[in-house]
PDB file of N, CA and C in Angstrom:
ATOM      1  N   UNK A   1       0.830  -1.176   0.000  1.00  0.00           N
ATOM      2  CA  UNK A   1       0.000   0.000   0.000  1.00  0.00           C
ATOM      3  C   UNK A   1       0.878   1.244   0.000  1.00  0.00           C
ATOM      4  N   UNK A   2       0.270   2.228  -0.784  1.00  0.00           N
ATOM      5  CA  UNK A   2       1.265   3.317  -0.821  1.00  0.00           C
ATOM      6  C   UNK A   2       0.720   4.293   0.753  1.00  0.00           C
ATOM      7  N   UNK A   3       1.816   5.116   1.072  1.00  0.00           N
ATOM      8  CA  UNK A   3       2.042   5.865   1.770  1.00  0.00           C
ATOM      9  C   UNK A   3       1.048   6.985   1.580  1.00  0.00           C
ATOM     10  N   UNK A   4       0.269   7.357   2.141  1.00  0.00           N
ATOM     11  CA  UNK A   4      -0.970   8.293   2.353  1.00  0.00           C
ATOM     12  C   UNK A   4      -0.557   9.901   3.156  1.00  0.00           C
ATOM     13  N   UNK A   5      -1.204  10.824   2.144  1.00  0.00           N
ATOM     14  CA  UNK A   5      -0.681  12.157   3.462  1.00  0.00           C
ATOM     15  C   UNK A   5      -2.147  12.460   3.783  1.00  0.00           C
ATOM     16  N   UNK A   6      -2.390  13.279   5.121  1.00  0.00           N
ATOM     17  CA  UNK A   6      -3.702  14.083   4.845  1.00  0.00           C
ATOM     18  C   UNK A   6      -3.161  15.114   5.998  1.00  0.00           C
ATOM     19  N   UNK A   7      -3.998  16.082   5.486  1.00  0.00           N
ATOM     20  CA  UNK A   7      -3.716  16.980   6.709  1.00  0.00           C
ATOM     21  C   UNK A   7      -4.530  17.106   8.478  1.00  0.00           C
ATOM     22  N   UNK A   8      -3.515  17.365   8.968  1.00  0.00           N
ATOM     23  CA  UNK A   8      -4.326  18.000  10.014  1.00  0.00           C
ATOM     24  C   UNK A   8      -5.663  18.015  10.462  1.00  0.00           C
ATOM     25  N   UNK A   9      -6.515  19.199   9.829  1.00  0.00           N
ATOM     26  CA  UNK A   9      -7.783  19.347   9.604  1.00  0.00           C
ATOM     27  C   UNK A   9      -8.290  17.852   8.725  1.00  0.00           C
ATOM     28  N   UNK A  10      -7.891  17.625   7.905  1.00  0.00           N
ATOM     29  CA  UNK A  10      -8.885  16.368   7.087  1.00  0.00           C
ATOM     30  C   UNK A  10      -8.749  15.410   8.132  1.00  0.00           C
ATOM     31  N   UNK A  11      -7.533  15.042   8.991  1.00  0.00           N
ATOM     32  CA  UNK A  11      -7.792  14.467  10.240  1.00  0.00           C
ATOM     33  C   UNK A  11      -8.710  14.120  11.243  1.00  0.00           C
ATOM     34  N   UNK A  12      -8.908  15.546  11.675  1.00  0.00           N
ATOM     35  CA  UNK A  12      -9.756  15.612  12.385  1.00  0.00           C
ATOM     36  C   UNK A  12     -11.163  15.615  12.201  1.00  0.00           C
ATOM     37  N   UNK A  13     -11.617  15.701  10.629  1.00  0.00           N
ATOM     38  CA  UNK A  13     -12.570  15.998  10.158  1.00  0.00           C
ATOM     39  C   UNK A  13     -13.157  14.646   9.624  1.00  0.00           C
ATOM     40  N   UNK A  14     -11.916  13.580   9.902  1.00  0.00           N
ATOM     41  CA  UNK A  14     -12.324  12.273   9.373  1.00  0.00           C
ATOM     42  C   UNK A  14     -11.422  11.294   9.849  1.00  0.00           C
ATOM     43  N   UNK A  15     -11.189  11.856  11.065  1.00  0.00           N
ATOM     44  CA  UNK A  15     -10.172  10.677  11.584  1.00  0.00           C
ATOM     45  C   UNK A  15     -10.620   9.174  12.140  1.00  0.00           C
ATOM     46  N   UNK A  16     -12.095   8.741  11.618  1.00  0.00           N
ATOM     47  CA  UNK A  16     -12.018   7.877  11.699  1.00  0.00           C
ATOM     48  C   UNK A  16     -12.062   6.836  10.467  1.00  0.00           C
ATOM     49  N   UNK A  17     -12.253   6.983   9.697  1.00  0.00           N
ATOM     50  CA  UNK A  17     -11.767   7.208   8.573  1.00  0.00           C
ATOM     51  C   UNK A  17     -10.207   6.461   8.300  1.00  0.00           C
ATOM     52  N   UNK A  18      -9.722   7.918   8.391  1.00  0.00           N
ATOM     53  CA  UNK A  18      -8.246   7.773   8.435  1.00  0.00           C
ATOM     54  C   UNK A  18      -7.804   6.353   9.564  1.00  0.00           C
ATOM     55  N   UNK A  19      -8.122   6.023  10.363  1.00  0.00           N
ATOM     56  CA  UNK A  19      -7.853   4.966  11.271  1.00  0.00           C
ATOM     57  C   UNK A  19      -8.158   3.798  10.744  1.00  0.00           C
ATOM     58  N   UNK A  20      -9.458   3.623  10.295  1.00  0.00           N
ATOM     59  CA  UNK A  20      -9.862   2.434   9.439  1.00  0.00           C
ATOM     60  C   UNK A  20      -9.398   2.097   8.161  1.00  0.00           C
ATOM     61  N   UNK A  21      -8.680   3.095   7.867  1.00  0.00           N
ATOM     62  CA  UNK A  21      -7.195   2.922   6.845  1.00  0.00           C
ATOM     63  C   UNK A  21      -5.768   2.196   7.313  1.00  0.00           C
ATOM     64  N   UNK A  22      -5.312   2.702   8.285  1.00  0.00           N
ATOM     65  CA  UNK A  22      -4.371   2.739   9.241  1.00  0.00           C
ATOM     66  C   UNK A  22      -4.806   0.958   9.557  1.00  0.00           C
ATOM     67  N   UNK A  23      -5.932   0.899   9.977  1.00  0.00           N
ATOM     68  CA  UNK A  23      -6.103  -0.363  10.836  1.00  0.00           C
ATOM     69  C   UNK A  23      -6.297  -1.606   9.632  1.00  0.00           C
ATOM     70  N   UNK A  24      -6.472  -1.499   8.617  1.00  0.00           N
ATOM     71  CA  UNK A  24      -6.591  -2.685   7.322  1.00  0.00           C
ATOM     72  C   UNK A  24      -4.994  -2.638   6.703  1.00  0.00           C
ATOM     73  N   UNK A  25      -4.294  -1.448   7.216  1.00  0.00           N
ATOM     74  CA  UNK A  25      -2.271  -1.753   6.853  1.00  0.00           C
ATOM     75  C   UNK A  25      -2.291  -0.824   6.291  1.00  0.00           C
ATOM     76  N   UNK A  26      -2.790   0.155   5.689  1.00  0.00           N
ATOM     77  CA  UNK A  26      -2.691   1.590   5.440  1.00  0.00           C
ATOM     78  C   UNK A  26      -1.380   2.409   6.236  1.00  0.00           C
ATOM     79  N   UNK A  27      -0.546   2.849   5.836  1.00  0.00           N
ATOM     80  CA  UNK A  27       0.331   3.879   6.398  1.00  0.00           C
ATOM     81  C   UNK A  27      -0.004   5.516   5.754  1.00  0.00           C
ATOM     82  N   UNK A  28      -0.174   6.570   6.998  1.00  0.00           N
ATOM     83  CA  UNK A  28      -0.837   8.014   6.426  1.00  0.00           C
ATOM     84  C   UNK A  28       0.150   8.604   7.105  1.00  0.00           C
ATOM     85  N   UNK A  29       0.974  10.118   6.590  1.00  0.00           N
ATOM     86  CA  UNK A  29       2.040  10.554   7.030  1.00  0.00           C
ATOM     87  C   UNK A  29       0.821  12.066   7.141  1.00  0.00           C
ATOM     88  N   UNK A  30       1.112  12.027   8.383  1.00  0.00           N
ATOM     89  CA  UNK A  30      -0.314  13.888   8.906  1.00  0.00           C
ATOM     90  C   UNK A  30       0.884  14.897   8.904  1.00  0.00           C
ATOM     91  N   UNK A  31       0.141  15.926   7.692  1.00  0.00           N
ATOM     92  CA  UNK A  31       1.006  17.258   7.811  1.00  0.00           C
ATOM     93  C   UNK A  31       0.184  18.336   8.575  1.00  0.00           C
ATOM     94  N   UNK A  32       1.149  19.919   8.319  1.00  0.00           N
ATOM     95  CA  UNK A  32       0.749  20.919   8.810  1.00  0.00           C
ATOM     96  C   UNK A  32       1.117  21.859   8.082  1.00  0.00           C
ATOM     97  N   UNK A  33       0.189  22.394   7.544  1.00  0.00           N
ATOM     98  CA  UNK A  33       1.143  23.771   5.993  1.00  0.00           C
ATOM     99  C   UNK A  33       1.526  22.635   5.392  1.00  0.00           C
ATOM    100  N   UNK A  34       1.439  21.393   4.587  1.00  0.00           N
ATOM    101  CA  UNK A  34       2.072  20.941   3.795  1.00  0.00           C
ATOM    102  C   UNK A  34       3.453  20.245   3.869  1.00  0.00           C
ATOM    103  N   UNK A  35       3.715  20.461   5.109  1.00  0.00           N
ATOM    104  CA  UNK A  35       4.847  19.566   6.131  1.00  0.00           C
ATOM    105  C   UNK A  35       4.723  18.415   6.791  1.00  0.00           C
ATOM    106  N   UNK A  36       5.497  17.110   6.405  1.00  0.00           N
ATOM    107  CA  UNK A  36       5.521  16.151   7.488  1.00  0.00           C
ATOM    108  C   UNK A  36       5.458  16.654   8.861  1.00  0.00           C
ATOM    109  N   UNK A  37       4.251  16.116   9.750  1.00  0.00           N
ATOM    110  CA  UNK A  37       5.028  16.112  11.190  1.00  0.00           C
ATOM    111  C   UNK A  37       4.732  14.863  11.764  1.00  0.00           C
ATOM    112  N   UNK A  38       3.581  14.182  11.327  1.00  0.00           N
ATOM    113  CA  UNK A  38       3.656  12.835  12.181  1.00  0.00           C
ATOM    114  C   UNK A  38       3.307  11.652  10.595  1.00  0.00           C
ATOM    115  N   UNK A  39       3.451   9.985  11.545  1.00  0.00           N
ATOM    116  CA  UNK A  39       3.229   9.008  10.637  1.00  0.00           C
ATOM    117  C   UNK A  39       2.310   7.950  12.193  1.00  0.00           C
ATOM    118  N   UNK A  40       1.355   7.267  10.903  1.00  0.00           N
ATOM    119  CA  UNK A  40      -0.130   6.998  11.464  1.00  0.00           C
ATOM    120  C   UNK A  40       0.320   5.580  10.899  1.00  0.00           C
ATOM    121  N   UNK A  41       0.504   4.412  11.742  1.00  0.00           N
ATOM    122  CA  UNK A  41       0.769   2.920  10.720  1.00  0.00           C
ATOM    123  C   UNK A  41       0.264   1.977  11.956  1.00  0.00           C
ATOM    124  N   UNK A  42      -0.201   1.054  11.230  1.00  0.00           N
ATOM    125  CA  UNK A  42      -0.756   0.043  12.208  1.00  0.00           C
ATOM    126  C   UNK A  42       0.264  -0.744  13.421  1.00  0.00           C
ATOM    127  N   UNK A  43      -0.046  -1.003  14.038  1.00  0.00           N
ATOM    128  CA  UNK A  43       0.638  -1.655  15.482  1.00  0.00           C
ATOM    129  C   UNK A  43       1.070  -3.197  14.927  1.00  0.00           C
ATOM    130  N   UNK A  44       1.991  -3.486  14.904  1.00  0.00           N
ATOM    131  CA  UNK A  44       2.915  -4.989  15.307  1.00  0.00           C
ATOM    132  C   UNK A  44       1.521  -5.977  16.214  1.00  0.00           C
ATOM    133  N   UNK A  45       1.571  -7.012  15.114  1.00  0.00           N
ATOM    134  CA  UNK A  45       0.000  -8.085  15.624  1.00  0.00           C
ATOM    135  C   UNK A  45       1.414  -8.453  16.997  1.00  0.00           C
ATOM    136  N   UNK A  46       0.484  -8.786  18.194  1.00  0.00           N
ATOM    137  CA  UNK A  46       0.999  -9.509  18.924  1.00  0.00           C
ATOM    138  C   UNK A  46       1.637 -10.801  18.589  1.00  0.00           C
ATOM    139  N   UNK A  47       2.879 -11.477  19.266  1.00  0.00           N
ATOM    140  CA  UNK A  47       3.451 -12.711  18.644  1.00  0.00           C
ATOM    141  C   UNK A  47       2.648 -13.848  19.573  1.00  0.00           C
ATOM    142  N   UNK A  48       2.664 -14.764  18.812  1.00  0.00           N
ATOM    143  CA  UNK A  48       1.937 -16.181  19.293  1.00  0.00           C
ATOM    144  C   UNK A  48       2.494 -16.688  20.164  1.00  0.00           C
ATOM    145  N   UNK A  49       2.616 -16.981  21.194  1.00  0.00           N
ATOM    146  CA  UNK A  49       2.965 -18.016  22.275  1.00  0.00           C
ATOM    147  C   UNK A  49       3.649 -19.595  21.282  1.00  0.00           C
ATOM    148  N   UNK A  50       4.048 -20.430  21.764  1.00  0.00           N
ATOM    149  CA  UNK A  50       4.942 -21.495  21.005  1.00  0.00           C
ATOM    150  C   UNK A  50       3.323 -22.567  21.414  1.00  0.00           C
ATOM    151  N   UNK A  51       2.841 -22.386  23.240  1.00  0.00           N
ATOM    152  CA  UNK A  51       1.908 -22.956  23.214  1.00  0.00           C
ATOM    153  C   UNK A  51       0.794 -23.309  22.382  1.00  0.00           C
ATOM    154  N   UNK A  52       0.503 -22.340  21.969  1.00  0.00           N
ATOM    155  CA  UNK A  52      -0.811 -21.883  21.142  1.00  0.00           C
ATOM    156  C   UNK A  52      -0.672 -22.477  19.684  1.00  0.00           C
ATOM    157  N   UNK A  53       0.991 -21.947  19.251  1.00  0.00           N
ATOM    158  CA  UNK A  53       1.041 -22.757  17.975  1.00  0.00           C
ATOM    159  C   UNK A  53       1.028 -24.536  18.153  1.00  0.00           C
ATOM    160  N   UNK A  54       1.675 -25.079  19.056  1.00  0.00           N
ATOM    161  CA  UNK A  54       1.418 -26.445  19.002  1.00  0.00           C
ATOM    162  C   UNK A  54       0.261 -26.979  19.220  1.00  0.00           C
ATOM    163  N   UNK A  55      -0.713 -26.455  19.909  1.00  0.00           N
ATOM    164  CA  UNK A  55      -2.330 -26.809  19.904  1.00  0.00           C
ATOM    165  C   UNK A  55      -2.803 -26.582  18.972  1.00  0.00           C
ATOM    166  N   UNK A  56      -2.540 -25.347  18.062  1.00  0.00           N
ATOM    167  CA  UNK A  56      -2.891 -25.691  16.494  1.00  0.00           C
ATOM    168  C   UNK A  56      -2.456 -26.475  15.776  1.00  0.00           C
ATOM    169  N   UNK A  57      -1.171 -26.976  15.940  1.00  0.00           N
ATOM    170  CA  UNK A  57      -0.492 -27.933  15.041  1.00  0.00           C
ATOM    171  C   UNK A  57      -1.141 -29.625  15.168  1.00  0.00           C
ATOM    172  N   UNK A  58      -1.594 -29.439  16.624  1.00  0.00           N
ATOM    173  CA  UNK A  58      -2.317 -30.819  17.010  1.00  0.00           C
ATOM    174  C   UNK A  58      -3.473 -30.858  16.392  1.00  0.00           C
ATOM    175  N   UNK A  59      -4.372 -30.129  16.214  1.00  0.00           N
ATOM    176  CA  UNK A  59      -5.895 -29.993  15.632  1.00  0.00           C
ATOM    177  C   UNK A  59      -5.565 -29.963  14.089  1.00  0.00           C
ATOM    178  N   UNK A  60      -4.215 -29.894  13.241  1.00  0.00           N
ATOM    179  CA  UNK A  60      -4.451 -29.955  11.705  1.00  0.00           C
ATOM    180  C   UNK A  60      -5.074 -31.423  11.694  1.00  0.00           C
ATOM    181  N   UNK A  61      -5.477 -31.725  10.159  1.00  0.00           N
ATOM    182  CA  UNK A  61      -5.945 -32.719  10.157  1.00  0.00           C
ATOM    183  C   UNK A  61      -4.350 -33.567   9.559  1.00  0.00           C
ATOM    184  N   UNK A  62      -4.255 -34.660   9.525  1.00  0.00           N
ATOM    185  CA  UNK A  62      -3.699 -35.869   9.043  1.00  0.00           C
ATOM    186  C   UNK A  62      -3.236 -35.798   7.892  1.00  0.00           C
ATOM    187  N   UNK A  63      -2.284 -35.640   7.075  1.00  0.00           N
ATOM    188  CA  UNK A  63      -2.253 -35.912   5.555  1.00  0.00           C
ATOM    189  C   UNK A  63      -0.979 -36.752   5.265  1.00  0.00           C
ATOM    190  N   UNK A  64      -1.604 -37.341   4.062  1.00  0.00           N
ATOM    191  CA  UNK A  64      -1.363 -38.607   3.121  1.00  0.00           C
ATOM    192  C   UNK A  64      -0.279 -37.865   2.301  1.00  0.00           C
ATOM    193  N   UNK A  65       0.892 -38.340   2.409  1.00  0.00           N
ATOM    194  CA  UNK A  65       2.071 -37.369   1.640  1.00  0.00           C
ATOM    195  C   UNK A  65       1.630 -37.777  -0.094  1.00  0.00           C
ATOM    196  N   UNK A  66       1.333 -39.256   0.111  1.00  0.00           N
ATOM    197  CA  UNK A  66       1.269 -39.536  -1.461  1.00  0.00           C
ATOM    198  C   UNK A  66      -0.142 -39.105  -1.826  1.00  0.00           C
ATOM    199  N   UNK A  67      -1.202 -39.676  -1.131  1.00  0.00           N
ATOM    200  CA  UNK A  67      -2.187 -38.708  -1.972  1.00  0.00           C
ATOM    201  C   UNK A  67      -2.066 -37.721  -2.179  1.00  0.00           C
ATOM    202  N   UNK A  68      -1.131 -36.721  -1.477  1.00  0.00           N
ATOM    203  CA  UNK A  68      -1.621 -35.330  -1.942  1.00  0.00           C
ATOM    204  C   UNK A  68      -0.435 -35.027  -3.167  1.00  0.00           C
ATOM    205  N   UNK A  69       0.433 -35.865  -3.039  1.00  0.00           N
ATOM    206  CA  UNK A  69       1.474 -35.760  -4.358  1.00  0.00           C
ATOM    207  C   UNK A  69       0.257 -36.040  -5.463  1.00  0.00           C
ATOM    208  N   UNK A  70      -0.049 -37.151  -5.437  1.00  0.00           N
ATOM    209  CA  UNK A  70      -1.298 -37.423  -6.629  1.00  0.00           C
ATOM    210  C   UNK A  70      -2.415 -36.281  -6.607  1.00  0.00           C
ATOM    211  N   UNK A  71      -2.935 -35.659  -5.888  1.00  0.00           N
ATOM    212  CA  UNK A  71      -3.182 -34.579  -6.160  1.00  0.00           C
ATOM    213  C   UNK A  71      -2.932 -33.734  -6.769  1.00  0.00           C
ATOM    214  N   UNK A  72      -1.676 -32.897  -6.228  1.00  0.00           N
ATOM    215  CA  UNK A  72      -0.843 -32.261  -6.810  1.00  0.00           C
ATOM    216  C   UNK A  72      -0.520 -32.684  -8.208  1.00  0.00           C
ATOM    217  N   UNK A  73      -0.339 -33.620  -8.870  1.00  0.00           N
ATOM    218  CA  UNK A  73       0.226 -33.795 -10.031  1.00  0.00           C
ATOM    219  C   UNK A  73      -0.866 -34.014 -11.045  1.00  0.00           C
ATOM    220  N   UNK A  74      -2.051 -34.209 -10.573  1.00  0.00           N
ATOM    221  CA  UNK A  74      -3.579 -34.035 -11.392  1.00  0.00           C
ATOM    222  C   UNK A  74      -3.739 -32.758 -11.327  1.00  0.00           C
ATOM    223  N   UNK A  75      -3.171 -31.774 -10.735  1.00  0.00           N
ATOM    224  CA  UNK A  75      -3.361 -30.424 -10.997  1.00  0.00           C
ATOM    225  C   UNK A  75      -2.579 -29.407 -11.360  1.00  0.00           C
ATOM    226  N   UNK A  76      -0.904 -30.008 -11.532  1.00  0.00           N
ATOM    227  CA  UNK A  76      -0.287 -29.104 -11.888  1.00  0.00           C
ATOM    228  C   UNK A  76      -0.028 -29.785 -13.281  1.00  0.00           C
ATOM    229  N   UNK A  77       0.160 -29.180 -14.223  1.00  0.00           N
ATOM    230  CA  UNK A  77       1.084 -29.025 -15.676  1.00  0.00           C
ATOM    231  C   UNK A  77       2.472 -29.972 -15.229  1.00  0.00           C
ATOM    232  N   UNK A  78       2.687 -30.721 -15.326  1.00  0.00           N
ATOM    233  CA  UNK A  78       4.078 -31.517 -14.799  1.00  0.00           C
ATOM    234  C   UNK A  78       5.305 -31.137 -15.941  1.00  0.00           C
ATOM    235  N   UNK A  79       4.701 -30.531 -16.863  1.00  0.00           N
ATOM    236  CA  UNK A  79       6.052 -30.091 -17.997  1.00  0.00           C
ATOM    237  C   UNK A  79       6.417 -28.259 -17.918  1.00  0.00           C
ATOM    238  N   UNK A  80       5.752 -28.293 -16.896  1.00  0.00           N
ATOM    239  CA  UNK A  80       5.754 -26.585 -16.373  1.00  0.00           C
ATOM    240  C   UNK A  80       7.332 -26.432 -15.765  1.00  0.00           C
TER     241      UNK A  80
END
């Protein structure tokens, strides 16, 4: 996503808006007279616990290395 300016006033005049930009990965750089003074970018997702990932890793389902090769090869172009 490209880098967004707005001013000040359009800020405030629609800063929520502007946030619900910000919050889908939007980055907005807020001027004043046409000057950088601040940058508006979404927050770092929290990191996963190791716990959490191995309780997901337990709940995948099961897979068949060769069926899914046979899969795979009914669906890809094999001279690709």
């Amino acid at each position: 996503m490209a880098i967004e300016e707005v001013s000040i006033r359009d800020l405030r005049n629609h800063g929520g808006e502007v946030v619900d930009r910000v919050e889908h990965g939007g980055r907005v750089v807020v001027t004043r007279s046409g000057r950088p003074v601040a940058e508006l970018r979404p927050l770092a997702k929290a990191p996963i616990r190791a716990a959490s990932l191995i309780e997901r890793w337990r709940k995948l389902p099961v897979v068949d290395p060769e069926r899914l090769r046979h899969d795979i090869d009914t669906l890809i172009d094999g001279s690709l």
